[in-house]
N, C-alpha and C. Protein backbone atom coordinates (compact mmCIF):
# COMPACT_ATOMS: atom_id res chain seq x y z
N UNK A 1 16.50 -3.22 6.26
CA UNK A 1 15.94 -3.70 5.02
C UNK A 1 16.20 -5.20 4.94
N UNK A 2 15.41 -6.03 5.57
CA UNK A 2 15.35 -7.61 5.60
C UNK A 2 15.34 -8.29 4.13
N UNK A 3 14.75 -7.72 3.48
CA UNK A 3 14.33 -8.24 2.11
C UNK A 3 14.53 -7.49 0.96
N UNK A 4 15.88 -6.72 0.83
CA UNK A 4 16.44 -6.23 -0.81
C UNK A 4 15.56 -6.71 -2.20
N UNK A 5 15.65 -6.31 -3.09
CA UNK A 5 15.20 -6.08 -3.87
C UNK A 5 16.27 -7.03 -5.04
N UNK A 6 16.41 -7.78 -5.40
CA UNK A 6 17.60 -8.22 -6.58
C UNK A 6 16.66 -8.75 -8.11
N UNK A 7 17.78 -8.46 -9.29
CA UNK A 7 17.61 -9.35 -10.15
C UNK A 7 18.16 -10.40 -10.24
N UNK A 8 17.40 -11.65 -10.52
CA UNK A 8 18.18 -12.76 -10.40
C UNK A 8 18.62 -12.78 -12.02
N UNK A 9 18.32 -12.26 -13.04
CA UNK A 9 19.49 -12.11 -13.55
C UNK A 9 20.58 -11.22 -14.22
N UNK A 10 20.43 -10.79 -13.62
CA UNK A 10 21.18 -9.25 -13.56
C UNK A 10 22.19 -9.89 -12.25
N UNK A 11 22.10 -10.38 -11.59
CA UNK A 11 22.56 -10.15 -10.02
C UNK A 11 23.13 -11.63 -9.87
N UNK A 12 22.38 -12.49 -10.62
CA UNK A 12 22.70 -14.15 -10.53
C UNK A 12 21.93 -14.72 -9.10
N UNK A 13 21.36 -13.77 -8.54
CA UNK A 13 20.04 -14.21 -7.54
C UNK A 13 20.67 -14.09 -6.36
N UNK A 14 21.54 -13.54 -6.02
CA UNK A 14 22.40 -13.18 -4.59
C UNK A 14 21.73 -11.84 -4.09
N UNK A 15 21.53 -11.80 -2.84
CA UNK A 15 20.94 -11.09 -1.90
C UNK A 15 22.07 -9.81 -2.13
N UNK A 16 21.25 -8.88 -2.86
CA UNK A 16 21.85 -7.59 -2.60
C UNK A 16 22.26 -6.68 -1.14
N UNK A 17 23.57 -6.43 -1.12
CA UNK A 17 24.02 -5.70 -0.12
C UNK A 17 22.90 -4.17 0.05
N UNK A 18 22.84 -3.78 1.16
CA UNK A 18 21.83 -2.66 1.45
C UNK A 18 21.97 -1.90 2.64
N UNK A 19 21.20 -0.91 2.67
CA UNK A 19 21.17 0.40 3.95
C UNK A 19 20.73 -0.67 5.02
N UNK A 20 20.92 0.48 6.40
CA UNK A 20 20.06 -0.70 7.13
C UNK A 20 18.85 0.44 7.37
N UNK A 21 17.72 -0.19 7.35
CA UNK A 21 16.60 0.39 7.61
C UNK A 21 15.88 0.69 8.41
N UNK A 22 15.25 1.93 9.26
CA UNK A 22 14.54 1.47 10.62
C UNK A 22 12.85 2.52 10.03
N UNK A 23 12.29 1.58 10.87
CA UNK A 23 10.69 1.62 10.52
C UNK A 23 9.96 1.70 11.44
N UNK A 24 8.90 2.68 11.60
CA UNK A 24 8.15 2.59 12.52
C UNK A 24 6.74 2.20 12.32
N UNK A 25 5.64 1.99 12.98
CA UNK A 25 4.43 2.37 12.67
C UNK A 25 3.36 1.84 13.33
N UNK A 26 2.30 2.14 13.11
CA UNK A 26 1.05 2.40 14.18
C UNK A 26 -0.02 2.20 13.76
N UNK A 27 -1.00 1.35 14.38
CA UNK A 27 -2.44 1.44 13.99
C UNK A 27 -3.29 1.56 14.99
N UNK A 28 -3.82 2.23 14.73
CA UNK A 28 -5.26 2.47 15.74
C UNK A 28 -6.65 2.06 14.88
N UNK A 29 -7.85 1.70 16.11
CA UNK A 29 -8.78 1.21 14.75
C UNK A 29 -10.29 0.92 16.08
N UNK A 30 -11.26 1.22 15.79
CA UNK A 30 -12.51 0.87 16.38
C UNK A 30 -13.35 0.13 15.21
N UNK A 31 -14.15 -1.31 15.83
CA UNK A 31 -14.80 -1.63 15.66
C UNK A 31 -15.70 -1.97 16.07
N UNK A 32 -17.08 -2.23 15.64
CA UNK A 32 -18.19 -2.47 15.77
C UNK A 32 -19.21 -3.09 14.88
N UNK A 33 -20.56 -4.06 15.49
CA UNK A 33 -21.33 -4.40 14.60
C UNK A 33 -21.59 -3.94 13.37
N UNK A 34 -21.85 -2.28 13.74
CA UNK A 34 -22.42 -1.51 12.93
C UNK A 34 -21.48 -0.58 11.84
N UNK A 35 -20.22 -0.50 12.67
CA UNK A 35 -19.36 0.77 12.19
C UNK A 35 -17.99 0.24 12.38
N UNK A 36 -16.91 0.00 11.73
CA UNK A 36 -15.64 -0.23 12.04
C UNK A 36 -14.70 1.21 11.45
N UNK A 37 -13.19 1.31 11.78
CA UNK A 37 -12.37 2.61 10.96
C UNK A 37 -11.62 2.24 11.82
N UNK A 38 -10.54 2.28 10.80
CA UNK A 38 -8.84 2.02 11.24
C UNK A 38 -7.88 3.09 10.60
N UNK A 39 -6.97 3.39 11.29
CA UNK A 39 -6.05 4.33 10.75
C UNK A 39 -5.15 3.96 11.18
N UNK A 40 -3.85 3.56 9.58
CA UNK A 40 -2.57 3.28 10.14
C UNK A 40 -1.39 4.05 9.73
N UNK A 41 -0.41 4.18 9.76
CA UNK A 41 0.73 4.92 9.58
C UNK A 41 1.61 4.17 9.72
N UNK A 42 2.73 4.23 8.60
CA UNK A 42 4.23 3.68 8.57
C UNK A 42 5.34 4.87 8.31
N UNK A 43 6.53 5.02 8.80
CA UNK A 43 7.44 5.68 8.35
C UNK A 43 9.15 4.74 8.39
N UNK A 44 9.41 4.89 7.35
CA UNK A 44 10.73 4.39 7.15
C UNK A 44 11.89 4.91 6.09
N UNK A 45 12.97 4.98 6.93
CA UNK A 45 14.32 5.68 6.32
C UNK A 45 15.53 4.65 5.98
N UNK A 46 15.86 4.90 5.25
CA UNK A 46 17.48 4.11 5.01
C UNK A 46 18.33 5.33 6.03
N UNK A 47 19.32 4.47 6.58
CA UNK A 47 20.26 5.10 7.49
C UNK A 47 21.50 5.46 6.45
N UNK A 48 21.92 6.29 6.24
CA UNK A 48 22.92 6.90 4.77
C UNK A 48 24.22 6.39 5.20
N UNK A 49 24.48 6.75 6.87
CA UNK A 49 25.91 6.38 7.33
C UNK A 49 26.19 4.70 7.45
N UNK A 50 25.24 4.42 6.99
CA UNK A 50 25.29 2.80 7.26
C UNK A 50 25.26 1.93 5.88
N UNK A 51 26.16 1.64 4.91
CA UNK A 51 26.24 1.17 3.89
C UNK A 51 27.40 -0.61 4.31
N UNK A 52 26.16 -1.73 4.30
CA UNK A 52 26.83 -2.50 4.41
C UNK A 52 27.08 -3.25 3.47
N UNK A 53 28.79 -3.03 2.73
CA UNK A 53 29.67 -3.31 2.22
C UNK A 53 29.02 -3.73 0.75
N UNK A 54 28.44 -2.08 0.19
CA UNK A 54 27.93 -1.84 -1.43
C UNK A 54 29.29 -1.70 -2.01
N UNK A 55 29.71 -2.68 -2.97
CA UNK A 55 30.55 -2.40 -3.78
C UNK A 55 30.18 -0.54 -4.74
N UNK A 56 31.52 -0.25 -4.79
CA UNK A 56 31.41 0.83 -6.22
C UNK A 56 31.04 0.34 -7.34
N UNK A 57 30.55 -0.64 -7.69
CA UNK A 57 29.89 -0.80 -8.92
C UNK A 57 28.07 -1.01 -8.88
N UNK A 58 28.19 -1.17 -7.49
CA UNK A 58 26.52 -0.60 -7.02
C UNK A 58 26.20 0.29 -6.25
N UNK A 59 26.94 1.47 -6.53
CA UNK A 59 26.81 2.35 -5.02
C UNK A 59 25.50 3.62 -6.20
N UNK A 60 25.55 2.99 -7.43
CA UNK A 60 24.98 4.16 -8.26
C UNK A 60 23.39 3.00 -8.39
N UNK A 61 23.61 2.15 -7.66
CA UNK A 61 21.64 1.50 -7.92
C UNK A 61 21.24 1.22 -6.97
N UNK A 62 21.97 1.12 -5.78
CA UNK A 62 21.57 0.60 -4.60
C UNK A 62 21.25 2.01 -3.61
N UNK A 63 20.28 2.72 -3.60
CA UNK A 63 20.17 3.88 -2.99
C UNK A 63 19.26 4.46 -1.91
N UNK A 64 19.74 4.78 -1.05
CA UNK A 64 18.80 5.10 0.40
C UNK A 64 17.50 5.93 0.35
N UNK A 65 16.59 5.42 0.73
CA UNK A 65 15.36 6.04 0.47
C UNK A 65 14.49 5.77 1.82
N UNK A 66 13.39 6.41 1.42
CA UNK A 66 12.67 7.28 2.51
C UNK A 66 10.79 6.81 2.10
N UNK A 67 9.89 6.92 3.23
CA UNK A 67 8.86 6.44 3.14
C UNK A 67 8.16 6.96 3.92
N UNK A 68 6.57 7.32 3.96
CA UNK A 68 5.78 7.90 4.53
C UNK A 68 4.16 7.44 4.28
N UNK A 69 3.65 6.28 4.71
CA UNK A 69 2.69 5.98 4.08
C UNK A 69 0.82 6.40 5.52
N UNK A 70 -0.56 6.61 4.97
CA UNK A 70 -1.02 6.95 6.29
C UNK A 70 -2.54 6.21 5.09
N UNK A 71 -3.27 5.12 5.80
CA UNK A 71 -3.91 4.44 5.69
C UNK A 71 -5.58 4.84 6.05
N UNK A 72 -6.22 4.46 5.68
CA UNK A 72 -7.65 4.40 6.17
C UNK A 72 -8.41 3.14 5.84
N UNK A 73 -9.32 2.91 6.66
CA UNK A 73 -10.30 1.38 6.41
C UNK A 73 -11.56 1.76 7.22
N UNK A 74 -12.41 1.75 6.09
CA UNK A 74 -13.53 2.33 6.86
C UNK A 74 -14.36 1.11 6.21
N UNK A 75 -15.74 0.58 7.12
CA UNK A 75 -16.50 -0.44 7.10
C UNK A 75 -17.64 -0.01 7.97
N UNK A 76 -19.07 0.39 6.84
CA UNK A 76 -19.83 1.07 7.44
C UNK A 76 -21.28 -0.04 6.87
N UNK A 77 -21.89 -0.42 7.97
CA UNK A 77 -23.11 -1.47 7.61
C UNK A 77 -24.38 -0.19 7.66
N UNK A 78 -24.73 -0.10 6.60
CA UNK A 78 -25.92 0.76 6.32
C UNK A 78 -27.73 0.95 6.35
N UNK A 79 -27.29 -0.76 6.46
CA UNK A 79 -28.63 -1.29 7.23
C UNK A 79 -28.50 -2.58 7.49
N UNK A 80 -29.62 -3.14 7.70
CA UNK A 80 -29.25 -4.77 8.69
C UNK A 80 -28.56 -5.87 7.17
N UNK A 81 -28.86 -5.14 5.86
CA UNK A 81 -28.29 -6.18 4.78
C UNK A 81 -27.73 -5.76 4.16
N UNK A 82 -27.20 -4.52 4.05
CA UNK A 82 -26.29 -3.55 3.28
C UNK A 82 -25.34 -3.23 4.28
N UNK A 83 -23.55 -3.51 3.68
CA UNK A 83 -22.64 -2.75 4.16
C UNK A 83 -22.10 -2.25 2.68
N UNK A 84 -21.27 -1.09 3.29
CA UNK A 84 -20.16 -0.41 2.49
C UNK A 84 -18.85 -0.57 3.45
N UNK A 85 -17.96 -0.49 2.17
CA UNK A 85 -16.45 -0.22 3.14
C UNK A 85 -15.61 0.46 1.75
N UNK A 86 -14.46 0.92 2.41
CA UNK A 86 -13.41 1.57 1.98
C UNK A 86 -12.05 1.20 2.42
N UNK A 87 -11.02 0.85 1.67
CA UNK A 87 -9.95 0.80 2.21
C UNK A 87 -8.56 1.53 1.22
N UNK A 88 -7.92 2.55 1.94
CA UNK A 88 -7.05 3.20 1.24
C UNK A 88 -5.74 3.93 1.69
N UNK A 89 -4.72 3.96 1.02
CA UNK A 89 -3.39 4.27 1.53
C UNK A 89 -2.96 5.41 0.73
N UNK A 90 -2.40 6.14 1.06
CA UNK A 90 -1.21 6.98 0.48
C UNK A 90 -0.12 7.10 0.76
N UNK A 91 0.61 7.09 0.09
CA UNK A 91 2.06 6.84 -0.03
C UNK A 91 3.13 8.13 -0.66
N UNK A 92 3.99 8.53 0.09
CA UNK A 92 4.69 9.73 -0.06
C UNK A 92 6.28 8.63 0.08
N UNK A 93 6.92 8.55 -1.36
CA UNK A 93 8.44 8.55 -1.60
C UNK A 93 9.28 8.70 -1.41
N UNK A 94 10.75 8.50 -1.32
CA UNK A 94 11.75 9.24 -1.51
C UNK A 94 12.73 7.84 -2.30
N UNK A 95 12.70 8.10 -3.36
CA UNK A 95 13.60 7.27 -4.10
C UNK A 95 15.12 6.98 -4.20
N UNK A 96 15.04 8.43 -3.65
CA UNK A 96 16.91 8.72 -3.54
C UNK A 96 17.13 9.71 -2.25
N UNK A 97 17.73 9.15 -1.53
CA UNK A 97 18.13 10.59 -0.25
C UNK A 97 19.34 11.44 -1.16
N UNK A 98 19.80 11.05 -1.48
CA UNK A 98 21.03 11.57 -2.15
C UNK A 98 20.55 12.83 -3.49
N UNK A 99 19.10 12.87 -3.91
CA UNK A 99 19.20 13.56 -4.88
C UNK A 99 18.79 15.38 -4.87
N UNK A 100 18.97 15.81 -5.73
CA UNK A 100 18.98 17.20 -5.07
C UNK A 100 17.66 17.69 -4.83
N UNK A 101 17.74 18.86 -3.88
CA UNK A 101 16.40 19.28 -3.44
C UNK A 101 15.88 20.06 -4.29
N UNK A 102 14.69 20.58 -3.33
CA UNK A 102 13.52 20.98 -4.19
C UNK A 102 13.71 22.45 -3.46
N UNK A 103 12.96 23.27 -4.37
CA UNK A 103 12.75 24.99 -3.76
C UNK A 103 11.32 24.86 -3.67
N UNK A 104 10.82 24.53 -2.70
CA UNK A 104 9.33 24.18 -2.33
C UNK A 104 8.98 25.85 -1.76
N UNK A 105 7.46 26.16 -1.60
CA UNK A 105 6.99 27.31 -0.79
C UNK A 105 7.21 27.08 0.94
N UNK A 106 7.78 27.87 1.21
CA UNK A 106 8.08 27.69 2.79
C UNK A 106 6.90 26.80 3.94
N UNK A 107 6.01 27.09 3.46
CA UNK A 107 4.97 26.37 4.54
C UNK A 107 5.02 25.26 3.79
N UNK A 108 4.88 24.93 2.63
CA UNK A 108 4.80 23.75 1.95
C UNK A 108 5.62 22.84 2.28
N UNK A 109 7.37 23.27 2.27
CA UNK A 109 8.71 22.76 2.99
C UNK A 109 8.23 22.22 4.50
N UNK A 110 7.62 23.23 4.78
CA UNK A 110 7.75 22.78 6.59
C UNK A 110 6.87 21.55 6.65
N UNK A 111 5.69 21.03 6.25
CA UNK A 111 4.56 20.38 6.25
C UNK A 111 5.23 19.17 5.53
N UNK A 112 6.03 19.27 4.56
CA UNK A 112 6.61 18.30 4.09
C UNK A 112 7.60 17.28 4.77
N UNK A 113 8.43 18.23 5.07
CA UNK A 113 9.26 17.66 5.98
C UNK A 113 9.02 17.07 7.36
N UNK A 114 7.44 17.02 7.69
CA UNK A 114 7.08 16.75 8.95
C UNK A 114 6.81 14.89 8.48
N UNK A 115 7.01 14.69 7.34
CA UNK A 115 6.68 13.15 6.72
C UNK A 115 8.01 12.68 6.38
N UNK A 116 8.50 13.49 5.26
CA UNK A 116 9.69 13.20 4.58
C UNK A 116 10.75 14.24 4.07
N UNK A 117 12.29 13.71 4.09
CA UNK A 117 13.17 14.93 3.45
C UNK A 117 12.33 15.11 1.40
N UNK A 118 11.71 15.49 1.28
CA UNK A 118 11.29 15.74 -0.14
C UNK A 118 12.88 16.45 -1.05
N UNK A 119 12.71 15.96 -2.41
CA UNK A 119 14.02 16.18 -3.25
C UNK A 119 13.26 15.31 -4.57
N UNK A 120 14.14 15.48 -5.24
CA UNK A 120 13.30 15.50 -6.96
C UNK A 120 13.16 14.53 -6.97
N UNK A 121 13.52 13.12 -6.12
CA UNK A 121 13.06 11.94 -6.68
C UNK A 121 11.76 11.39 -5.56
N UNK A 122 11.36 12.54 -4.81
CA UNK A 122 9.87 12.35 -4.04
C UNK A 122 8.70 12.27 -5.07
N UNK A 123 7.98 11.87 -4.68
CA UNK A 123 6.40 11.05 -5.41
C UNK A 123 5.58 10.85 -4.30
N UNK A 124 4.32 11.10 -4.76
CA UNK A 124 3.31 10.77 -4.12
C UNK A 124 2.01 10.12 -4.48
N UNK A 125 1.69 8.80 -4.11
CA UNK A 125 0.98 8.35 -4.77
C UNK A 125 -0.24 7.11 -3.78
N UNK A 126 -1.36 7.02 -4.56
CA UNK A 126 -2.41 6.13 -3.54
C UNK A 126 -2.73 4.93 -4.24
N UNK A 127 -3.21 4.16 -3.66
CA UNK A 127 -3.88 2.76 -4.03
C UNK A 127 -5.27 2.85 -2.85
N UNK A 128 -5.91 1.84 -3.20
CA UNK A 128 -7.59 1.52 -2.30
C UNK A 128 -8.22 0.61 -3.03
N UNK A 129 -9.48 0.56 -2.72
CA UNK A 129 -10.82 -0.18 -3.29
C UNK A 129 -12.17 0.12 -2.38
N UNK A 130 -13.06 -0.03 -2.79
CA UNK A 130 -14.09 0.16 -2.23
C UNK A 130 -15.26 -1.00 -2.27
N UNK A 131 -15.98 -1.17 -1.40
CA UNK A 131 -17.15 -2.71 -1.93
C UNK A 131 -18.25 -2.03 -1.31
N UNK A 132 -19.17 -2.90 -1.82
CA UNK A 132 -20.65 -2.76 -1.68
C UNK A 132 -20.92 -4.42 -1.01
N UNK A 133 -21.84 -4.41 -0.29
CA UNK A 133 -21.93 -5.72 -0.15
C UNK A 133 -23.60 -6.28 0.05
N UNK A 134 -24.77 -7.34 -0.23
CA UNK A 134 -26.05 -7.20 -0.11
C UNK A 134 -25.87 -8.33 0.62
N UNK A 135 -26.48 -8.72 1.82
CA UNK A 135 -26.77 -10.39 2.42
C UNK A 135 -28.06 -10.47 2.67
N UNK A 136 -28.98 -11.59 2.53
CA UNK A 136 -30.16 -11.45 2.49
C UNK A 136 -31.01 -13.23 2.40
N UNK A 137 -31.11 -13.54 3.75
CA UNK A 137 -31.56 -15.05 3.69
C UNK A 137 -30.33 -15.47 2.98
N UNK A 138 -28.83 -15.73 3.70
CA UNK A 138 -28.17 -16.78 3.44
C UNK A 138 -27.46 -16.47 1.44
N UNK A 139 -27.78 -15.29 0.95
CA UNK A 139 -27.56 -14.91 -0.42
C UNK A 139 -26.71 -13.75 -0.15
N UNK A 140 -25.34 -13.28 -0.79
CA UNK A 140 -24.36 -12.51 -0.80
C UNK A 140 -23.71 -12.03 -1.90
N UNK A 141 -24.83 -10.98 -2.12
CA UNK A 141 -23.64 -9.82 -3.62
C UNK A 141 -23.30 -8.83 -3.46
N UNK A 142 -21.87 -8.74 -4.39
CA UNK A 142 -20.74 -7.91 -3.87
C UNK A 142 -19.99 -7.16 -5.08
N UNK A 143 -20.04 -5.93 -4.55
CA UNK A 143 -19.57 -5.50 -5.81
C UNK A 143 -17.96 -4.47 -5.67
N UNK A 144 -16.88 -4.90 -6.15
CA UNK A 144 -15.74 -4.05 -4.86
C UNK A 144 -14.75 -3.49 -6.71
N UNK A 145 -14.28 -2.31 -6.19
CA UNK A 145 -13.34 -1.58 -7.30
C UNK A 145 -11.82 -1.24 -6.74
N UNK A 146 -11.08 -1.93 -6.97
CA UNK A 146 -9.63 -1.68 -6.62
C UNK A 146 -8.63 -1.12 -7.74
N UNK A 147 -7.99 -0.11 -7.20
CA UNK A 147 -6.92 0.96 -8.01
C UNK A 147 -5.76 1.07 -7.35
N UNK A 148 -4.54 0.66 -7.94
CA UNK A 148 -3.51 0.96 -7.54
C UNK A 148 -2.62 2.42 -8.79
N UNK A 149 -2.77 3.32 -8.21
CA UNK A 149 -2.10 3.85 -9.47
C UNK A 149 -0.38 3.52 -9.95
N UNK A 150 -0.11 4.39 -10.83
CA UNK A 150 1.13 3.92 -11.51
C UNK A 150 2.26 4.50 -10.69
N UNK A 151 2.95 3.68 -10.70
CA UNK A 151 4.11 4.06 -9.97
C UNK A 151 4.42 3.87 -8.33
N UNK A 152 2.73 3.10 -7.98
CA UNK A 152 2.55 3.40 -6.06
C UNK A 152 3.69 2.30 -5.88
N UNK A 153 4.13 2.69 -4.75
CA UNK A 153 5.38 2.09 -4.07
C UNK A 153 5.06 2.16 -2.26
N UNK A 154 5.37 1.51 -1.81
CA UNK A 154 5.47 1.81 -0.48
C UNK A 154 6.29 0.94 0.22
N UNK A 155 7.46 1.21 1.08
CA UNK A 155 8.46 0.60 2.24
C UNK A 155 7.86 -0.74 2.76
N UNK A 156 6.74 -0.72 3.02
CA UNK A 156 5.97 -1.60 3.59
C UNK A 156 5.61 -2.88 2.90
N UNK A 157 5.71 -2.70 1.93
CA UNK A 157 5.36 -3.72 1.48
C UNK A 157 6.24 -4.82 0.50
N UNK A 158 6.70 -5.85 0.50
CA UNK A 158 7.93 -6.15 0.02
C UNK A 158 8.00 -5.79 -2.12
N UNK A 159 6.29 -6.80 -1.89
CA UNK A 159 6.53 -6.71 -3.83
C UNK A 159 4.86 -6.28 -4.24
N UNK A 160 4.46 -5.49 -5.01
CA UNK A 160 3.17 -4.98 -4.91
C UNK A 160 3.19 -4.60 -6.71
N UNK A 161 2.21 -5.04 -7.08
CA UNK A 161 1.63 -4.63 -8.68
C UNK A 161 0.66 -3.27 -8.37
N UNK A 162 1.84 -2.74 -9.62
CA UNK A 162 1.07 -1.45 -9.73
C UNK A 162 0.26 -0.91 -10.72
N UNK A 163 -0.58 0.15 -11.21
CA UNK A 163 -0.77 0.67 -12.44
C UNK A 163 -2.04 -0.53 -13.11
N UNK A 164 -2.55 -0.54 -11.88
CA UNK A 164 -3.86 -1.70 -12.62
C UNK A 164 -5.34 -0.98 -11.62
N UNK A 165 -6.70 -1.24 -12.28
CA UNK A 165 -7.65 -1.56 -11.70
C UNK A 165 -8.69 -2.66 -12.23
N UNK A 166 -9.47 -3.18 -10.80
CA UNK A 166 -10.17 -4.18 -10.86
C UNK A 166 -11.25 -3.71 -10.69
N UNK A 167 -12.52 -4.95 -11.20
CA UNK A 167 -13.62 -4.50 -11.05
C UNK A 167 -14.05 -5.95 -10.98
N UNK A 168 -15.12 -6.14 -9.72
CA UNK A 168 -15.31 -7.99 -9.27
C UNK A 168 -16.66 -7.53 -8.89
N UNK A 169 -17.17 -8.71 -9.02
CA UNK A 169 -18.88 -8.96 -8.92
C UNK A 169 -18.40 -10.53 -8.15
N UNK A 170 -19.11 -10.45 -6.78
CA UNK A 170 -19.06 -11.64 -6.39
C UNK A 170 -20.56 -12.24 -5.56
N UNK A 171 -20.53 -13.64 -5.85
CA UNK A 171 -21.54 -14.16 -4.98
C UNK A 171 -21.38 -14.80 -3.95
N UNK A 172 -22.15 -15.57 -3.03
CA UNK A 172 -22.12 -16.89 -2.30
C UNK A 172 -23.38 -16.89 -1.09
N UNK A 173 -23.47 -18.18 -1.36
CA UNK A 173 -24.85 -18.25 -1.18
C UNK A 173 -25.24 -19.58 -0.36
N UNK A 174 -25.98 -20.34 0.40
CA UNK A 174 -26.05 -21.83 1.07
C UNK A 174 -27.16 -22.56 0.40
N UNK A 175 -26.94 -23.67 0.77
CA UNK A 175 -27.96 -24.37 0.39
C UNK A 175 -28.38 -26.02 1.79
N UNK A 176 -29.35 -26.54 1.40
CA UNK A 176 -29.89 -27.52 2.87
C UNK A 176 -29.50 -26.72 3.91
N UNK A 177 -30.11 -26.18 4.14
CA UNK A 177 -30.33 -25.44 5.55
C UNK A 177 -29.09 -24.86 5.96
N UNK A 178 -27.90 -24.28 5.05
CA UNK A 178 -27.03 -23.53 5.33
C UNK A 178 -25.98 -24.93 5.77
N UNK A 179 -25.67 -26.05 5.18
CA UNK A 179 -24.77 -26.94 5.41
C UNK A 179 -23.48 -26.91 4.12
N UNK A 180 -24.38 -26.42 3.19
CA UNK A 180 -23.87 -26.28 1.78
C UNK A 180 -23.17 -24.94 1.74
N UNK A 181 -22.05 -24.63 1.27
CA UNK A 181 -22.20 -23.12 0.89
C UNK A 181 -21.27 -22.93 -0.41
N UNK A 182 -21.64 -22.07 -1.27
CA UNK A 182 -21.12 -21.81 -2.85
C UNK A 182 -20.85 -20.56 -2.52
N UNK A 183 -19.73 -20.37 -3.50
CA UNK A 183 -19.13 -18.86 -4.11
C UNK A 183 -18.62 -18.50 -4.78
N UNK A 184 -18.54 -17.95 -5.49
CA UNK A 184 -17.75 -17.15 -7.10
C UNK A 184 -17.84 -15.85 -7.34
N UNK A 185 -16.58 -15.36 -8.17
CA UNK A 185 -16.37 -14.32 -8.45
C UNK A 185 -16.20 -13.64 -9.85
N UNK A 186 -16.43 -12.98 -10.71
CA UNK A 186 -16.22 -12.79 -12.09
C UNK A 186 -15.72 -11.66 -11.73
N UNK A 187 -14.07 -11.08 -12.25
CA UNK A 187 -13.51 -9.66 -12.36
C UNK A 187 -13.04 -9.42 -13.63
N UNK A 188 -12.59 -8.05 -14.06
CA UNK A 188 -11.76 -7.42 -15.02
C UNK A 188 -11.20 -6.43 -14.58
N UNK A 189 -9.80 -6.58 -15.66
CA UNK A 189 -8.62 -6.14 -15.25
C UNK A 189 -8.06 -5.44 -15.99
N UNK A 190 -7.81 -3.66 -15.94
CA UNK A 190 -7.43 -3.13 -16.79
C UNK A 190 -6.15 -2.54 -16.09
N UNK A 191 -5.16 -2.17 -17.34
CA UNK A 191 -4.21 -0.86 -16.99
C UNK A 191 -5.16 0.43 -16.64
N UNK A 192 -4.39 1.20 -15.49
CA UNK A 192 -4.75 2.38 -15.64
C UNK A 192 -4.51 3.17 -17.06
């Protein structure tokens, strides 16, 4: 875990002591003119036996956790001036290794555990967006919807806003023979 998490003022801005972390992960991905798709995967654990030097007065906030995240990016051109794309993650938790387990259905347990140790402070949760896109003589509109739901978290990523979606209308366009080029965007921004 390179990059802890602190309040600077709660903490006075000192690099919180932490697990050490090991992470794996993978992407695979084809592209093309016509058709692109990527699929990635991360997994990452706090090591429990490895607590470097958490005082007892943070051994109750500073807590080993667990991660399971599996990606998609799909980018599909639908005709010579229309593309679509998709891009989206899910994210499977573990907030606490330490907290107690779950009485899951046996196949459910097994399937689970093939990602993560699951226990009451597991969550599961997605973020994405999707766009539309028109190009046409040097003219480009775009229309893309991004959702992160509440609570998404993922290992991977150091600091991420959650519990919002967007909605953007964008242009851009040339002008003198494509020497010029303009672009803008108008979005809104709600809580989920």
């Amino acid at each position: 875990n390179l990059l802890p998490r602190s309040d600077t003022l709660q903490y006075a801005g000192f690099i919180l002591p932490t697990y050490r972390r090991k992470v794996s992960a993978a992407k695979i991905g084809f592209n093309h003119k016509k058709f692109g798709i990527e699929i990635s995967a991360l997994k990452a654990k706090d090591d429990q036996s490895y607590q470097e030097d958490i005082p007892d007065s943070l051994i109750s906030r500073i807590l080993p956790e667990e991660n399971f995240v599996l990606g998609i990016k799909l980018d599909v051109g639908i005709s010579k001036y229309v593309r679509f794309g998709v891009n989206t993650a899910g994210s499977i938790i573990t907030d606490n290794l330490y907290a107690d387990t779950l009485a899951l259905d046996p196949q459910l347990q097994n399937i689970a555990e093939q990602f993560v140790e699951p226990n009451k402070s597991t969550r599961a949760s997605w973020a994405g967006d999707t766009y539309l896109r028109v190009n046409y003589k040097g003219v480009m509109l775009g229309a893309k919807i991004k959702r992160v739901e509440p609570n998404y978290r993922t290992l991977g990523i150091y600091s991420l806003n959650d519990d919002y979606q967007n909605y953007t209308l964008d242009t851009r366009f040339t002008l003198f023979s494509r020497k010029l080029s303009l672009g803008g965007s108008f979005g809104v921004q709600k809580n989920n």
